[in-house]
Protein backbone atom coordinates (compact mmCIF):
# COMPACT_ATOMS: atom_id res chain seq x y z
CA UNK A 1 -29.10 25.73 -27.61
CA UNK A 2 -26.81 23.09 -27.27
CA UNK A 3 -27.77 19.23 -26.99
CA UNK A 4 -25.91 19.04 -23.48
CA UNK A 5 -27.86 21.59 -21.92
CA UNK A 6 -31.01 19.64 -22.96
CA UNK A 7 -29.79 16.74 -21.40
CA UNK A 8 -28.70 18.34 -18.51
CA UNK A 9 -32.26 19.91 -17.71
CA UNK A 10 -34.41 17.35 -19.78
CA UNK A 11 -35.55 15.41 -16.12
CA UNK A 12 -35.87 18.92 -14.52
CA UNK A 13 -38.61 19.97 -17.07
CA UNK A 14 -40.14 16.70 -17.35
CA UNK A 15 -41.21 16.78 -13.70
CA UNK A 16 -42.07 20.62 -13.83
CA UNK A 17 -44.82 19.94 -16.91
CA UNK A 18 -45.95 17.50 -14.42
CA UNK A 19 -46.11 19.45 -10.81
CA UNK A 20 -47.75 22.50 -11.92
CA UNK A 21 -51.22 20.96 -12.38
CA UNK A 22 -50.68 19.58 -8.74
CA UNK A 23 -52.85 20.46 -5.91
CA UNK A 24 -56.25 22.33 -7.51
CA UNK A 25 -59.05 20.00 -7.46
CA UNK A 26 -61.87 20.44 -4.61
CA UNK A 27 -63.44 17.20 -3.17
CA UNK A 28 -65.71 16.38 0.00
CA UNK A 29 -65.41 13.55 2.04
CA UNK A 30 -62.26 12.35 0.79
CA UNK A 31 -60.12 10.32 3.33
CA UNK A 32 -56.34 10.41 4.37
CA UNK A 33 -55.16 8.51 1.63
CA UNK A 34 -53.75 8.94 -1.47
CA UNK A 35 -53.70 5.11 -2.98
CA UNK A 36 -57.51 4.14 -3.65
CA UNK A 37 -58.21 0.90 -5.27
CA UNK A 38 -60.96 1.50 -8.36
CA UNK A 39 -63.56 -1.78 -8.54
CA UNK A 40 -66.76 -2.55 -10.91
CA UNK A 41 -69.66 -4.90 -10.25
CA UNK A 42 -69.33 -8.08 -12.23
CA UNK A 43 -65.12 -7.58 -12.90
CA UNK A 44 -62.65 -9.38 -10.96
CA UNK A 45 -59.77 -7.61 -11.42
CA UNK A 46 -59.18 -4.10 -9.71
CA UNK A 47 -56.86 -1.10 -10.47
CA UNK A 48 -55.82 1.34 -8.34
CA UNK A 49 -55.11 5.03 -7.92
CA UNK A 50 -52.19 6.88 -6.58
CA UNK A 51 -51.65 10.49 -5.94
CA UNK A 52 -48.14 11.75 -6.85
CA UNK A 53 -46.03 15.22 -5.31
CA UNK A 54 -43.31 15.54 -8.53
CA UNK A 55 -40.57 16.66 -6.46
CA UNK A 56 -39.85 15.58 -2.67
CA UNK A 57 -36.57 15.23 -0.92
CA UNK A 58 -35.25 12.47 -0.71
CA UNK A 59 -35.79 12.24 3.26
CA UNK A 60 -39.45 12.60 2.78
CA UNK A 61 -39.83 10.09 0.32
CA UNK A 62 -42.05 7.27 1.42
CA UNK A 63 -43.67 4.04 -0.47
CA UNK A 64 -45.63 1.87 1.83
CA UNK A 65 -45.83 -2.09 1.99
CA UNK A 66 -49.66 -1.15 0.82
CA UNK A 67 -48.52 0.89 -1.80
CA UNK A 68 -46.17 -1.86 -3.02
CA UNK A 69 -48.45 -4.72 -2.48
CA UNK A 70 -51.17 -2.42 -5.02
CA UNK A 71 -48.30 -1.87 -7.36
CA UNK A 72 -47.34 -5.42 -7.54
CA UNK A 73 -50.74 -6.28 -8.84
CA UNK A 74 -50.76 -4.63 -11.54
CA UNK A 75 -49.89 -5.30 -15.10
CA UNK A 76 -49.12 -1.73 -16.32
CA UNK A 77 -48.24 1.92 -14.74
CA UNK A 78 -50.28 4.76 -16.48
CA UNK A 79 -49.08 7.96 -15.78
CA UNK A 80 -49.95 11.42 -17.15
CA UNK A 81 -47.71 11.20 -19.31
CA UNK A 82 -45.03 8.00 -20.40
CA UNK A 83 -42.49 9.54 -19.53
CA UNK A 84 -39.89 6.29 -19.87
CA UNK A 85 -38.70 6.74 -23.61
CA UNK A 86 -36.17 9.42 -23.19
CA UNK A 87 -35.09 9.77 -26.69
CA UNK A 88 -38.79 10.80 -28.03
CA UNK A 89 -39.07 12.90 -24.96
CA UNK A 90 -35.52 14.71 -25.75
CA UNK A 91 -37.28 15.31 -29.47
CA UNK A 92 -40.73 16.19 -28.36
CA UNK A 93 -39.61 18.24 -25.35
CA UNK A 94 -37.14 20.40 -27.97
CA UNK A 95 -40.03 21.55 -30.22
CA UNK A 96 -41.99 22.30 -26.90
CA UNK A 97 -39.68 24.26 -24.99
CA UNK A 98 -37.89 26.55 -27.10
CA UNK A 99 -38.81 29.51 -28.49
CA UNK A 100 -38.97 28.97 -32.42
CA UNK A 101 -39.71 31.94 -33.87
CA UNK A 102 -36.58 34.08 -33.77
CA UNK A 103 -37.56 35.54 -30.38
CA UNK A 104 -35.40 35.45 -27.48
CA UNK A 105 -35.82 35.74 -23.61
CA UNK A 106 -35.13 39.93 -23.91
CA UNK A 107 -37.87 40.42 -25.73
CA UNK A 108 -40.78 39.67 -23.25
CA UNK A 109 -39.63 41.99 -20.42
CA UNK A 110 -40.15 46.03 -21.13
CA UNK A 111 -37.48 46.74 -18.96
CA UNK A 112 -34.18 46.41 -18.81
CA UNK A 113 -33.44 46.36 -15.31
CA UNK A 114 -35.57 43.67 -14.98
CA UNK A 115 -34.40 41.44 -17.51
CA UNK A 116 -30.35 41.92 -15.59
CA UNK A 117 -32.47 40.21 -12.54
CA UNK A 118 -33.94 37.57 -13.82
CA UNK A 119 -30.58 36.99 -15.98
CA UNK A 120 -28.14 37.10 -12.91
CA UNK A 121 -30.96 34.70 -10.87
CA UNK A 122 -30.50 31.94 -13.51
CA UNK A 123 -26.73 31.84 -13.61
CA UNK A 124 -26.41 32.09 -9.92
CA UNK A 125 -29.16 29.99 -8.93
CA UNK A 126 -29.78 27.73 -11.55
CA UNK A 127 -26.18 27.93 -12.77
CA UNK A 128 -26.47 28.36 -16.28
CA UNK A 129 -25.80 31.15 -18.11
CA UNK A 130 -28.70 33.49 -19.76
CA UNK A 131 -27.24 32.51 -23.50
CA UNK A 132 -27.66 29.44 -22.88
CA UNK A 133 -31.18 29.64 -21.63
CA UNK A 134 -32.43 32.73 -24.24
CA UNK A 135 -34.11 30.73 -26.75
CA UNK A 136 -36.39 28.86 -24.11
CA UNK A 137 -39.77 30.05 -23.56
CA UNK A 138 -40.67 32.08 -21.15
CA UNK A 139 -43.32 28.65 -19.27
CA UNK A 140 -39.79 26.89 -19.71
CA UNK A 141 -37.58 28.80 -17.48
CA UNK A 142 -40.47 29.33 -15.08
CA UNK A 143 -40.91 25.37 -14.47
CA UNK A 144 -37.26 25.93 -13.77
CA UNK A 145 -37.68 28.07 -10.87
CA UNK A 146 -40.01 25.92 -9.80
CA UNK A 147 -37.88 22.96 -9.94
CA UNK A 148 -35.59 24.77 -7.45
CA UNK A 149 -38.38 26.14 -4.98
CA UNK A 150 -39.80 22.20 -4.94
CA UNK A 151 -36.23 20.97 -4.33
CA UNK A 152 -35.68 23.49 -1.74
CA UNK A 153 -33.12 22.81 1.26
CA UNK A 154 -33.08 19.05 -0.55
CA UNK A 155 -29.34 17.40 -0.40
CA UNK A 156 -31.00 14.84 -2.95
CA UNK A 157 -34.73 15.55 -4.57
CA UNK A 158 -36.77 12.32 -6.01
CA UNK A 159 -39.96 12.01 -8.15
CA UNK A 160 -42.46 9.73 -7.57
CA UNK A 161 -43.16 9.25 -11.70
CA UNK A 162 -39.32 8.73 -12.16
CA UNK A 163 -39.16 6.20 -9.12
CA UNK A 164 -42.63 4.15 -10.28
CA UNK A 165 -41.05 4.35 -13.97
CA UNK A 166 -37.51 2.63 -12.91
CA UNK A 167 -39.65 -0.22 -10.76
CA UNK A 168 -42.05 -0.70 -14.04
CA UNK A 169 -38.92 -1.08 -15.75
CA UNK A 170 -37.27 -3.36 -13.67
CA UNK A 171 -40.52 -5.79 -13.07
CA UNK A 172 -41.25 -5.62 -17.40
CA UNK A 173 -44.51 -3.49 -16.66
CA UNK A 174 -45.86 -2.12 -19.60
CA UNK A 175 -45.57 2.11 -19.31
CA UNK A 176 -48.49 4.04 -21.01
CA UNK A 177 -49.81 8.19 -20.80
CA UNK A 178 -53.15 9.45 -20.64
CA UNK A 179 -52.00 12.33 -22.49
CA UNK A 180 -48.79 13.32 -24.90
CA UNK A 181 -46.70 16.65 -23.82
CA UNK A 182 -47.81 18.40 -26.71
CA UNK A 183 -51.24 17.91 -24.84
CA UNK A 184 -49.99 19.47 -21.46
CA UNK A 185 -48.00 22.44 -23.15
CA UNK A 186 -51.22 23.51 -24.95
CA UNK A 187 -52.84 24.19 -21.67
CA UNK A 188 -49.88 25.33 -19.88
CA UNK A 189 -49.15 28.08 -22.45
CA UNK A 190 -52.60 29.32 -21.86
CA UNK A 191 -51.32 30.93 -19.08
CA UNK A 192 -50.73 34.57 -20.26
CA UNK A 193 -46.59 35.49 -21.00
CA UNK A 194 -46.98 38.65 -19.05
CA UNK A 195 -47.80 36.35 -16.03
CA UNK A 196 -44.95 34.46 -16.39
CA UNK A 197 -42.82 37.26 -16.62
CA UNK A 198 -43.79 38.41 -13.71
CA UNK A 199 -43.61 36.00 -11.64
CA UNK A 200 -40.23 35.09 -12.64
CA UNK A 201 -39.31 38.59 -11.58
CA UNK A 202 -40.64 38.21 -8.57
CA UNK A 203 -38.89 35.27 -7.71
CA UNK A 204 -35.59 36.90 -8.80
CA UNK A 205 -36.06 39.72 -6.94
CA UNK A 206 -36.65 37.94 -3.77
CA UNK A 207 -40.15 38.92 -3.36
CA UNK A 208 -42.13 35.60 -3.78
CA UNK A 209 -40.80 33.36 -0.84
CA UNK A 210 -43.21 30.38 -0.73
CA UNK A 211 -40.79 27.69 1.07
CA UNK A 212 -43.11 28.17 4.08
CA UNK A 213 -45.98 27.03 1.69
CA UNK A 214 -44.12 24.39 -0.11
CA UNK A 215 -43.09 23.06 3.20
CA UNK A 216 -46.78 22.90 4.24
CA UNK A 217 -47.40 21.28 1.35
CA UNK A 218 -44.96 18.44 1.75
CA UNK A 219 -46.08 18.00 5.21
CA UNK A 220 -49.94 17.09 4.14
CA UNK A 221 -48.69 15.01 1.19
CA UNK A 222 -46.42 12.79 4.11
CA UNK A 223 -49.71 12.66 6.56
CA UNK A 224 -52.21 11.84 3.05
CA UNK A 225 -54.00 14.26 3.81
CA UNK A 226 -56.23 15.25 0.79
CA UNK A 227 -58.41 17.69 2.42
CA UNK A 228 -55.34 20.07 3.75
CA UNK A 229 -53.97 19.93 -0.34
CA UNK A 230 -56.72 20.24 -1.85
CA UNK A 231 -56.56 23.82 -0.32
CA UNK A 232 -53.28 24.67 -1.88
CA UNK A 233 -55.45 25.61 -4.20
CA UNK A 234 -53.38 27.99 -7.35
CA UNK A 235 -56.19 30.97 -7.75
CA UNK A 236 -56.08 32.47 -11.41
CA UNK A 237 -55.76 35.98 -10.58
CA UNK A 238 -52.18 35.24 -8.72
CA UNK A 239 -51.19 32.69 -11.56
CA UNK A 240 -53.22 33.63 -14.65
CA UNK A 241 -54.20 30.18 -14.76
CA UNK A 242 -57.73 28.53 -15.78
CA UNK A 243 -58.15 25.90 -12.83
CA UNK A 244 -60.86 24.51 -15.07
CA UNK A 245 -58.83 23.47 -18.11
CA UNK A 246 -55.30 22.43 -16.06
CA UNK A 247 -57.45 20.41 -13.86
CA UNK A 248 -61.88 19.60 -14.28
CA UNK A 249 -61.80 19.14 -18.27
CA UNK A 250 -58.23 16.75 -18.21
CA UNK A 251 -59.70 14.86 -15.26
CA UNK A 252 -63.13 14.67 -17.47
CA UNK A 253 -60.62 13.70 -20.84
CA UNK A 254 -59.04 11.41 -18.16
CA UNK A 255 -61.90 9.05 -17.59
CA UNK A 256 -62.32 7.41 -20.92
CA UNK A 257 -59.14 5.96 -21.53
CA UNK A 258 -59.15 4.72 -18.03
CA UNK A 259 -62.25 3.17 -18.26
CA UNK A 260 -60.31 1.36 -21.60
CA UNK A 261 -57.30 0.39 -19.80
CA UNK A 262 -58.60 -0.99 -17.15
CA UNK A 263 -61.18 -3.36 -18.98
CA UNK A 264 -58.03 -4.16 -20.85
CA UNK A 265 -55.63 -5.18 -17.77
CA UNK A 266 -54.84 -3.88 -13.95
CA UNK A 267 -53.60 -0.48 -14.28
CA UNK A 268 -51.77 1.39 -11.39
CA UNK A 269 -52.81 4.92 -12.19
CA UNK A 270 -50.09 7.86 -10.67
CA UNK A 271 -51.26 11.46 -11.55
CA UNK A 272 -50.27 14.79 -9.44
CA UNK A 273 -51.84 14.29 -5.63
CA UNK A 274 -54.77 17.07 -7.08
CA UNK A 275 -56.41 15.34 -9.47
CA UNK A 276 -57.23 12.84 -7.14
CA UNK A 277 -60.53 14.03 -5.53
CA UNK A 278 -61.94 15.03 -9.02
CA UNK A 279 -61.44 11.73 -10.42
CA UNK A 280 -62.66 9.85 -7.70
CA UNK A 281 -66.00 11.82 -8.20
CA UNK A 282 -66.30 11.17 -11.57
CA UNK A 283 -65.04 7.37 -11.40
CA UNK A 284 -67.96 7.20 -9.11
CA UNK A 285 -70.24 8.71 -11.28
CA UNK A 286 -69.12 6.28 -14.02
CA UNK A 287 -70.25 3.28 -11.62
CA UNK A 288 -66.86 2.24 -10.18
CA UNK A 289 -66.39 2.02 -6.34
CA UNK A 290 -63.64 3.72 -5.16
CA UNK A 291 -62.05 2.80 -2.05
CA UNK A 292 -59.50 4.47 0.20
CA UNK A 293 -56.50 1.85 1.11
CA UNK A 294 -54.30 2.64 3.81
């Protein structure tokens, strides 16, 4: 694997290990909002919490005089992962993503036939050519199918983590994670290979169309609506995914640290649109008020 083709697909990954833990968590009673401003009895200062989509075209993008004004009081930007130091990313990410054991990308499909598919989707659609990508891990190339269905008909696709990172940059903010990638891989790869496989199959073959959904999807995020996502809900029998560990027990890991860095200074807090509801709950339950800001 060479070093360019890391670069080249380094952001593209980065917001995929984000986005698939998007859009899972149940809540009642939440309110069209996704900014929510996070108070205690007896402490003057307040944080807030914002509820990120990790891909979005451009044209949809939106960042409210609200949103800004919550943002601007703030002393730090805590994401779910610091994504601003590219270089340990590029090493971190390496280690994570490939395949180190010898294998290649051949050896988790039993046919043949299938593995042509999949091979001819990623150089036409993705553009690169199956050599290139055979030493990646199977979770790998899937968060790069994803990256194209997010980005969909998009001229131009943004991220709401990579936009919040260049403003925290720009303003001096300090940039901190409430957990490392090596954290988030361990749970992703729980899903099972097989899984992966076939879905990626699927996808090549033409036989998974979700725009319609993703489109859906994008249209609740725009109206903050948290009650229509939380129903774009990622069931374990269609993804072989354990809603319980990519979302309840992080949120639950969550909670500490937050309760740290926000004793410590104002902390704008941007995590994937689904945690949102579970976190509220248990913010609540920790003796914060939580407040919807529109």
């Amino acid at each position: 694997m060479t070093r360019i083709f890391l670069k080249i697909n380094i952001l593209s990954i980065l917001v995929l290990l984000l986005s698939i833990t998007a859009f899972a968590q149940k809540g009642e009673g939440q309110k069209n909002s996704l900014l929510w401003k996070i108070s205690q009895k007896g402490q003057k200062e307040v944080s807030y919490l914002f509820g990120t989509i990790h891909v979005i075209c451009k044209e949809d993008y939106f960042w409210t005089k609200p949103m800004q004004s919550c943002y601007d009081q703030c002393n730090q930007l805590c994401l779910e992962v610091n994504i601003s130091d590219q270089s340990q990313m590029t090493s971190e990410l390496a280690a994570l993503m490939f395949d180190m054991t010898g294998g290649t990308l051949r050896d988790y499909f039993s046919k043949e036939e299938d593995y042509n598919i999949v091979a001819k989707f990623i150089q036409d659609s993705m553009k690169q050519n199956i050599e290139m990508a055979n030493r990646m891990k199977p979770i790998t190339l899937y968060f790069l199918y994803n990256t194209l269905l997010a980005k969909g008909p998009c001229k131009e696709s943004l991220s709401y983590e990579l936009q919040l990172v260049e403003k925290s940059k720009s303003a001096k903010k300090e940039i901190i994670g409430l957990e490392t990638f090596a954290e988030q891989m361990t749970v992703l790869e729980k899903i099972p290979t097989d899984t992966i496989i076939n879905q990626m199959i699927g996808i090549a073959k033409g036989e998974k169309n979700e725009s319609s959904e993703v489109q859906q999807l994008v249209d609740a995020y725009k109206k903050q609506d948290l009650l229509t996502l939380n129903k774009f809900i990622v069931e374990s029998a269609q993804m072989g995914m354990n809603s319980k560990s990519f979302i309840d027990e992080r949120n639950q890991k969550w909670v500490a640290p937050m309760k740290k860095m926000m004793d410590s200074q104002p902390t704008f807090f941007a995590v994937g649109a689904g945690h949102i509801s579970g976190l509220i709950e248990l913010l609540r339950a920790e003796g914060f008020t939580v407040e919807a800001i529109y």
